[in-house]
N, C-alpha and C. Protein backbone atom coordinates (compact mmCIF):
# COMPACT_ATOMS: atom_id res chain seq x y z
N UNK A 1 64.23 -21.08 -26.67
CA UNK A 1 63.19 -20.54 -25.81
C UNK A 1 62.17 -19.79 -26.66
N UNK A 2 60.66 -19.85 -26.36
CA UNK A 2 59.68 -19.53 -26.83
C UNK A 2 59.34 -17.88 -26.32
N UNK A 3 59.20 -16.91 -26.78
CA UNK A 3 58.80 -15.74 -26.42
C UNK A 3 58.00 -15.51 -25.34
N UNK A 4 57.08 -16.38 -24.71
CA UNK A 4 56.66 -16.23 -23.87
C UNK A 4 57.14 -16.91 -22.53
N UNK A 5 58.34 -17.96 -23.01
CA UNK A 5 59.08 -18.02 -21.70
C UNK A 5 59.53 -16.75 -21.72
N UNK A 6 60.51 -16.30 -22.28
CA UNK A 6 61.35 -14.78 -21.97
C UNK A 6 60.25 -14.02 -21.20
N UNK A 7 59.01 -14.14 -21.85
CA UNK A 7 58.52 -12.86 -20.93
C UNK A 7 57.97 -13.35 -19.54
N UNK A 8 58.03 -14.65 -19.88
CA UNK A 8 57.91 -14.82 -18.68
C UNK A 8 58.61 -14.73 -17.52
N UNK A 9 59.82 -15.48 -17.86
CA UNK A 9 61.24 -15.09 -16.94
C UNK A 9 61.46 -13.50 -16.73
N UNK A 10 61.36 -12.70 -17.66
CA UNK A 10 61.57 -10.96 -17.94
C UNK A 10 60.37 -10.73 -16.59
N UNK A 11 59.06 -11.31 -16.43
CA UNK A 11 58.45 -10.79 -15.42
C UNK A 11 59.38 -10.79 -13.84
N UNK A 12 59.53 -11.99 -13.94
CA UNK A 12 59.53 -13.33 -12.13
C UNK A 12 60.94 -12.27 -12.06
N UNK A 13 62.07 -11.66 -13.03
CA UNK A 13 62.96 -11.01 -12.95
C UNK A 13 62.86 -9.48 -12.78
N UNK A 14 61.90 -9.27 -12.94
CA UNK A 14 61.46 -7.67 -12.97
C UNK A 14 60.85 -7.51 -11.80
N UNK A 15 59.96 -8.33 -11.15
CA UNK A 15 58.81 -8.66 -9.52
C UNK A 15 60.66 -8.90 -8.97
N UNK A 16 60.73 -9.82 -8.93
CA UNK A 16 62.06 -9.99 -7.79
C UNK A 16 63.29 -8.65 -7.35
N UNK A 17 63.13 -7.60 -9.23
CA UNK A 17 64.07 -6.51 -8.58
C UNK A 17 63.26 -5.38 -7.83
N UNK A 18 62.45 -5.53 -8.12
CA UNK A 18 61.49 -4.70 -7.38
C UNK A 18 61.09 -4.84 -6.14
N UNK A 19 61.02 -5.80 -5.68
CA UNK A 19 61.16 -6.97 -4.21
C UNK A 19 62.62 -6.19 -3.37
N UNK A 20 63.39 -6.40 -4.20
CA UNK A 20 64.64 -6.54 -3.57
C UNK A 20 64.60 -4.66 -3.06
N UNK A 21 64.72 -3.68 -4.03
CA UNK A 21 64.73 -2.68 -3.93
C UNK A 21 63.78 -1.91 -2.87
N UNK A 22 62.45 -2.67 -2.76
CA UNK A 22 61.62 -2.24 -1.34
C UNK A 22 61.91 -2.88 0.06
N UNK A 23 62.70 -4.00 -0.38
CA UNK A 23 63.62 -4.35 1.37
C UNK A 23 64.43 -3.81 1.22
N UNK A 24 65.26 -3.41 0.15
CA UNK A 24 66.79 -3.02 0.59
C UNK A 24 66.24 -1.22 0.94
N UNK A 25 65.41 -0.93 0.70
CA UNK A 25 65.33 0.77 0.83
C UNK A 25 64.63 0.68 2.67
N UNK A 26 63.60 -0.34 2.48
CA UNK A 26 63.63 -0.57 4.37
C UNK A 26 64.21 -0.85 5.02
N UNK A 27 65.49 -1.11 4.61
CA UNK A 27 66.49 -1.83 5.67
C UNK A 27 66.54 -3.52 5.73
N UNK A 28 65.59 -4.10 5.10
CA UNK A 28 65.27 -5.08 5.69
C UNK A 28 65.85 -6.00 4.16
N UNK A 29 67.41 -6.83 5.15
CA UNK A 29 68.03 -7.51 4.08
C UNK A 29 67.65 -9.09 3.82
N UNK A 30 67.79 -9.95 2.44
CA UNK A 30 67.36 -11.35 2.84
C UNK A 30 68.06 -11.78 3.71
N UNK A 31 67.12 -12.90 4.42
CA UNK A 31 67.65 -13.89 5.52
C UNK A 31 69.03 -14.64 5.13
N UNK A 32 69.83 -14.62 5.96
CA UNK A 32 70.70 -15.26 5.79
C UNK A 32 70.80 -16.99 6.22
N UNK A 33 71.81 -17.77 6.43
CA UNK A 33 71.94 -18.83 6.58
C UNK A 33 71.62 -18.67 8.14
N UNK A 34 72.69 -18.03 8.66
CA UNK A 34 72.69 -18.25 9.98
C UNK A 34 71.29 -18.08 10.55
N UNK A 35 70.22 -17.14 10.17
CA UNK A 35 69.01 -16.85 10.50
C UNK A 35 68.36 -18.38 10.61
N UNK A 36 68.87 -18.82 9.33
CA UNK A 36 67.58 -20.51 9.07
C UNK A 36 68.55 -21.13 10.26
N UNK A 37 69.10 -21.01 10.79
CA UNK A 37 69.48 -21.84 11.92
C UNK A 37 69.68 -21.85 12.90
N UNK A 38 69.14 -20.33 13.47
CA UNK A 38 68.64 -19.91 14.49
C UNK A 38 66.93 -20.11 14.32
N UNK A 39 66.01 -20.07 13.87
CA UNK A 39 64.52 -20.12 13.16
C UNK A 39 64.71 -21.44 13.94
N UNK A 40 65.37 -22.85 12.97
CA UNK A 40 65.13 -23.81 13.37
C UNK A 40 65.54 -24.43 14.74
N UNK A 41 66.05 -23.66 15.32
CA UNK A 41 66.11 -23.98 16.90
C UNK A 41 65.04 -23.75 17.72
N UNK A 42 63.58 -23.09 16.42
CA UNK A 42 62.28 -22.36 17.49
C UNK A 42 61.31 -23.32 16.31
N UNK A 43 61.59 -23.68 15.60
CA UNK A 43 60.67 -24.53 14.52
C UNK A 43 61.49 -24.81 13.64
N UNK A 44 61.51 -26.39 13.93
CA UNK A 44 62.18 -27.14 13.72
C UNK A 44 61.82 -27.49 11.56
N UNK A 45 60.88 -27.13 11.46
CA UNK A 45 60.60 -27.11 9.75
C UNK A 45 60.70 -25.98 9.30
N UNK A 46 60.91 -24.76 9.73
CA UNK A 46 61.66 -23.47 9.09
C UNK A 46 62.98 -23.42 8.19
N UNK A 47 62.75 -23.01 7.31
CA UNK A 47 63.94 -22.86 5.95
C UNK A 47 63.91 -21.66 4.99
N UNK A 48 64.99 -21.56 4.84
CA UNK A 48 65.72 -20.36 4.07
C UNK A 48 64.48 -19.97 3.12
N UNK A 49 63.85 -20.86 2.09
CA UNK A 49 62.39 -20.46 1.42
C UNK A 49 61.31 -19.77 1.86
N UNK A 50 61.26 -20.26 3.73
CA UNK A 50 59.91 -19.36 4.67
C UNK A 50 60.06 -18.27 4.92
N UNK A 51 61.43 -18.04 5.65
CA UNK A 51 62.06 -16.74 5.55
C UNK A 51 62.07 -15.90 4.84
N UNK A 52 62.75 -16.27 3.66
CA UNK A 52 62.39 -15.28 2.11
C UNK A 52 60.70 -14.92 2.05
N UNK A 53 60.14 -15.78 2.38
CA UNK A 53 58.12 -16.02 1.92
C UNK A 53 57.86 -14.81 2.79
N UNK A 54 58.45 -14.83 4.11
CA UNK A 54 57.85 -13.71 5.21
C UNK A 54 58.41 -12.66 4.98
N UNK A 55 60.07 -12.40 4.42
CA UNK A 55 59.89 -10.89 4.46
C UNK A 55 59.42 -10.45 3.01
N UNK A 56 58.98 -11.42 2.44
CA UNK A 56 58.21 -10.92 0.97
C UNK A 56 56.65 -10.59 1.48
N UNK A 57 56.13 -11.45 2.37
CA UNK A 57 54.82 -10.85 2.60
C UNK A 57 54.44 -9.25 3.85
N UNK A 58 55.94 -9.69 4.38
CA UNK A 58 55.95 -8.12 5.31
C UNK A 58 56.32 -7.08 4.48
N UNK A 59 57.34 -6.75 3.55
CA UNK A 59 57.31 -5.74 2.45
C UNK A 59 55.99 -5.67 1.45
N UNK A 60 55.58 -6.60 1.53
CA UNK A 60 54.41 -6.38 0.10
C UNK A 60 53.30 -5.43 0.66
N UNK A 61 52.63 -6.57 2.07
CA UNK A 61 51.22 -6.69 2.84
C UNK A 61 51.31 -5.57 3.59
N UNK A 62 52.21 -5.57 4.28
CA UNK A 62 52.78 -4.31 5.66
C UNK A 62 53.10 -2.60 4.96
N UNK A 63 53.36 -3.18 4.32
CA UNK A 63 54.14 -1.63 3.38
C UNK A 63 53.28 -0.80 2.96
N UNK A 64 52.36 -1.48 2.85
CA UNK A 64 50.86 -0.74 1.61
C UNK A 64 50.03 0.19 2.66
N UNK A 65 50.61 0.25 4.29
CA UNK A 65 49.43 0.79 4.93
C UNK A 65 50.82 1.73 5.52
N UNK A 66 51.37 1.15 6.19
CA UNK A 66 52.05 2.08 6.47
C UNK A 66 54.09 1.59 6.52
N UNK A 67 54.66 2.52 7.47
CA UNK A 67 56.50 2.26 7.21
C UNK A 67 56.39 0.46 7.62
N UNK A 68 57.79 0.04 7.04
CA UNK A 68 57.60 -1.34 7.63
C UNK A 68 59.28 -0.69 8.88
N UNK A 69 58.30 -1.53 10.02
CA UNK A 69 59.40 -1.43 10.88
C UNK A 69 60.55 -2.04 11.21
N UNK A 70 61.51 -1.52 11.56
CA UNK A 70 62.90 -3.15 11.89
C UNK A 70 62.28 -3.98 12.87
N UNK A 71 62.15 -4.88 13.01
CA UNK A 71 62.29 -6.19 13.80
C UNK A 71 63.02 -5.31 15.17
N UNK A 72 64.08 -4.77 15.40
CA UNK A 72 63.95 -4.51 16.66
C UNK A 72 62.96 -3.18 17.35
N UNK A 73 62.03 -2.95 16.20
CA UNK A 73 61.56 -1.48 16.73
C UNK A 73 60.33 -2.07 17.98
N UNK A 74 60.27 -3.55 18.00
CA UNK A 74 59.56 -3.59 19.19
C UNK A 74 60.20 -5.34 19.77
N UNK A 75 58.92 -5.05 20.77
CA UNK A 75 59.03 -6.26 21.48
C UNK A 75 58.67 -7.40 21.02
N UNK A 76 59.53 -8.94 21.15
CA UNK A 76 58.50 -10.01 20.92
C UNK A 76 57.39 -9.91 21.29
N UNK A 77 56.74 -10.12 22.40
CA UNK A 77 55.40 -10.06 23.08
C UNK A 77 54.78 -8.85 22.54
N UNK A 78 55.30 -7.63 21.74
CA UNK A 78 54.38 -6.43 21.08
C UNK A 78 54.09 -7.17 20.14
N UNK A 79 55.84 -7.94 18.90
CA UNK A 79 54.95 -8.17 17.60
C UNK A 79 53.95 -9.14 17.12
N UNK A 80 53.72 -10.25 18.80
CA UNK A 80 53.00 -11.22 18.94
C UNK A 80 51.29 -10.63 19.43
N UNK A 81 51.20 -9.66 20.02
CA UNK A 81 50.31 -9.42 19.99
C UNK A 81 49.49 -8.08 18.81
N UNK A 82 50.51 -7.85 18.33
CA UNK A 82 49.94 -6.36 17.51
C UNK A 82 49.79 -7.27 15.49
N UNK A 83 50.54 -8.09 15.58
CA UNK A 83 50.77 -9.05 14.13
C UNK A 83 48.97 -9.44 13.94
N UNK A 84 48.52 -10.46 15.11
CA UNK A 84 46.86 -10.55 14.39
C UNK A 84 46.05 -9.57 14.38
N UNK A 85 45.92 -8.18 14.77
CA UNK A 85 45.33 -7.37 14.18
C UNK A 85 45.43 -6.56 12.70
N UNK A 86 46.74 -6.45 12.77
CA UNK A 86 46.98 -6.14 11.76
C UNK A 86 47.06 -6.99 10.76
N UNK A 87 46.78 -8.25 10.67
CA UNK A 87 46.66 -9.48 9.70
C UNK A 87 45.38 -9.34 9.14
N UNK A 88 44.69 -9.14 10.35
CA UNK A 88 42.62 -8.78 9.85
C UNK A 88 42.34 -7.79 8.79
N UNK A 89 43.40 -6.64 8.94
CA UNK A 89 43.45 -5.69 8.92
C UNK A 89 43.62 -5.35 6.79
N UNK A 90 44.58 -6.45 7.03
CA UNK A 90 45.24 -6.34 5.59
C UNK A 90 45.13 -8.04 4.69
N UNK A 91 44.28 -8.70 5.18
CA UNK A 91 43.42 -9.68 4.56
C UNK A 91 44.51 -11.15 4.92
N UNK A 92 45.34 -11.28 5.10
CA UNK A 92 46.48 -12.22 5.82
C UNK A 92 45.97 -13.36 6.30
N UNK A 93 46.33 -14.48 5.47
CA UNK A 93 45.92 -15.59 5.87
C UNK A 93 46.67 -16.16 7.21
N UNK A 94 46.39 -16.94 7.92
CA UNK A 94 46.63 -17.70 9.45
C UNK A 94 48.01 -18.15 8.96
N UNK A 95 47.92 -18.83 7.72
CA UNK A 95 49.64 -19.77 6.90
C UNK A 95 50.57 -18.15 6.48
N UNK A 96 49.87 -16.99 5.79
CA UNK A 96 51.03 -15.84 5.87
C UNK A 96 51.58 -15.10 7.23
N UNK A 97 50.73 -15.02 7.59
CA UNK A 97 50.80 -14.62 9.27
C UNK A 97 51.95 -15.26 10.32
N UNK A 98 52.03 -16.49 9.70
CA UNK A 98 52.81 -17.46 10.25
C UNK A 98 54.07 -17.36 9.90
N UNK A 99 54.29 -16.94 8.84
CA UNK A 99 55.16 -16.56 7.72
C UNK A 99 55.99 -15.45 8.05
N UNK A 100 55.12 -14.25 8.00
CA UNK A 100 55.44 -12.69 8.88
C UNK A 100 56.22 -12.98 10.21
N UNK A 101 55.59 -13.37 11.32
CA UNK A 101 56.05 -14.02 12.34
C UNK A 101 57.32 -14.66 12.41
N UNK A 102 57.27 -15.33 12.24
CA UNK A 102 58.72 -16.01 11.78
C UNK A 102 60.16 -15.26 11.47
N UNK A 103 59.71 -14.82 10.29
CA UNK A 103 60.65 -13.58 9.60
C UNK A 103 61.18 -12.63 10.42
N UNK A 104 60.41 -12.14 11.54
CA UNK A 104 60.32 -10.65 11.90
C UNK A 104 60.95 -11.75 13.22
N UNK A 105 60.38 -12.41 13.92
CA UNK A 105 61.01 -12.92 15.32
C UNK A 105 62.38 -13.40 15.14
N UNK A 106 62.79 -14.19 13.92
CA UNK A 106 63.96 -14.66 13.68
C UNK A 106 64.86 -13.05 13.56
N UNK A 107 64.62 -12.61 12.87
CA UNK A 107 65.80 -11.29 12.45
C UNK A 107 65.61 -10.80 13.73
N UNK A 108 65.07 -10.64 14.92
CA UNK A 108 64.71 -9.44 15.56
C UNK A 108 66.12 -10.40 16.40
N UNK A 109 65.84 -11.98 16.96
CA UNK A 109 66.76 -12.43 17.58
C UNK A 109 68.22 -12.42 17.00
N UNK A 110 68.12 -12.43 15.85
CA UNK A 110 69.62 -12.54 15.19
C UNK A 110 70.01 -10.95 15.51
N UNK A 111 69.62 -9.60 14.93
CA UNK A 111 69.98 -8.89 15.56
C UNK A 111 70.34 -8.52 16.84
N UNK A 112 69.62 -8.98 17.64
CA UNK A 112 70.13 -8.72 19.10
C UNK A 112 71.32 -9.83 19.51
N UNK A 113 71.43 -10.62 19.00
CA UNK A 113 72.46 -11.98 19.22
C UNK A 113 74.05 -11.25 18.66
N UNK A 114 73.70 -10.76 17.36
CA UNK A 114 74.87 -9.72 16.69
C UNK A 114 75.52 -9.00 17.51
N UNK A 115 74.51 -7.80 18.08
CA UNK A 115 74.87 -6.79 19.52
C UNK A 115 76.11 -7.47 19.95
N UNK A 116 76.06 -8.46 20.66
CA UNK A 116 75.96 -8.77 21.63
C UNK A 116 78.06 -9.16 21.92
């Protein structure tokens, strides 16, 4: 390996613990299996990769303004309507947005399914 793979890998490994450490301090753990298969019972092309994509863009995008909340701190129909403002808000493309969404509706149902 060439020195600038290492540093390269040394980065994508250094961003990912740092990733991990701002979900795990929000509460907010990676998606699990069972999640991608609850997701795909609501969109049918949802996978373990989108999941990961959304709660990477809700810790990154969400975090910078203010707390990121649990998935159950509201309603579907709140985080469906309060998500595109706050997308405007924090520059969020229509494809991350989609992303967020996902993430946050899937965990919010798997948690309440857990309850239960």
């Amino acid at each position: 390996m060439t020195i600038s793979t290492l540093t390269k890998y040394g980065a994508c490994f250094l961003f990912s613990g740092l990733l991990s450490c701002v979900a795990c301090r929000s509460g907010l753990q990676r998606p699990s299996l069972q999640e991608v298969l609850l997701a795909q019972k609501r969109w049918h092309e949802c996978d373990l990769n989108s999941l990961k994509a959304g709660l990477t863009l809700y810790t990154t995008h969400c975090g910078q303004c203010h707390e990121l909340y649990k998935p159950l701190a509201y309603s579907e129909d709140s985080w469906l309507d309060c998500l595109p403002e706050m997308a405007k808000r924090a520059r969020i493309t229509p494809e991350e947005q989609l992303l967020i969404r996902r993430f946050l509706l899937t965990r919010r149902t798997y948690t309440l399914e857990k309850k239960k």
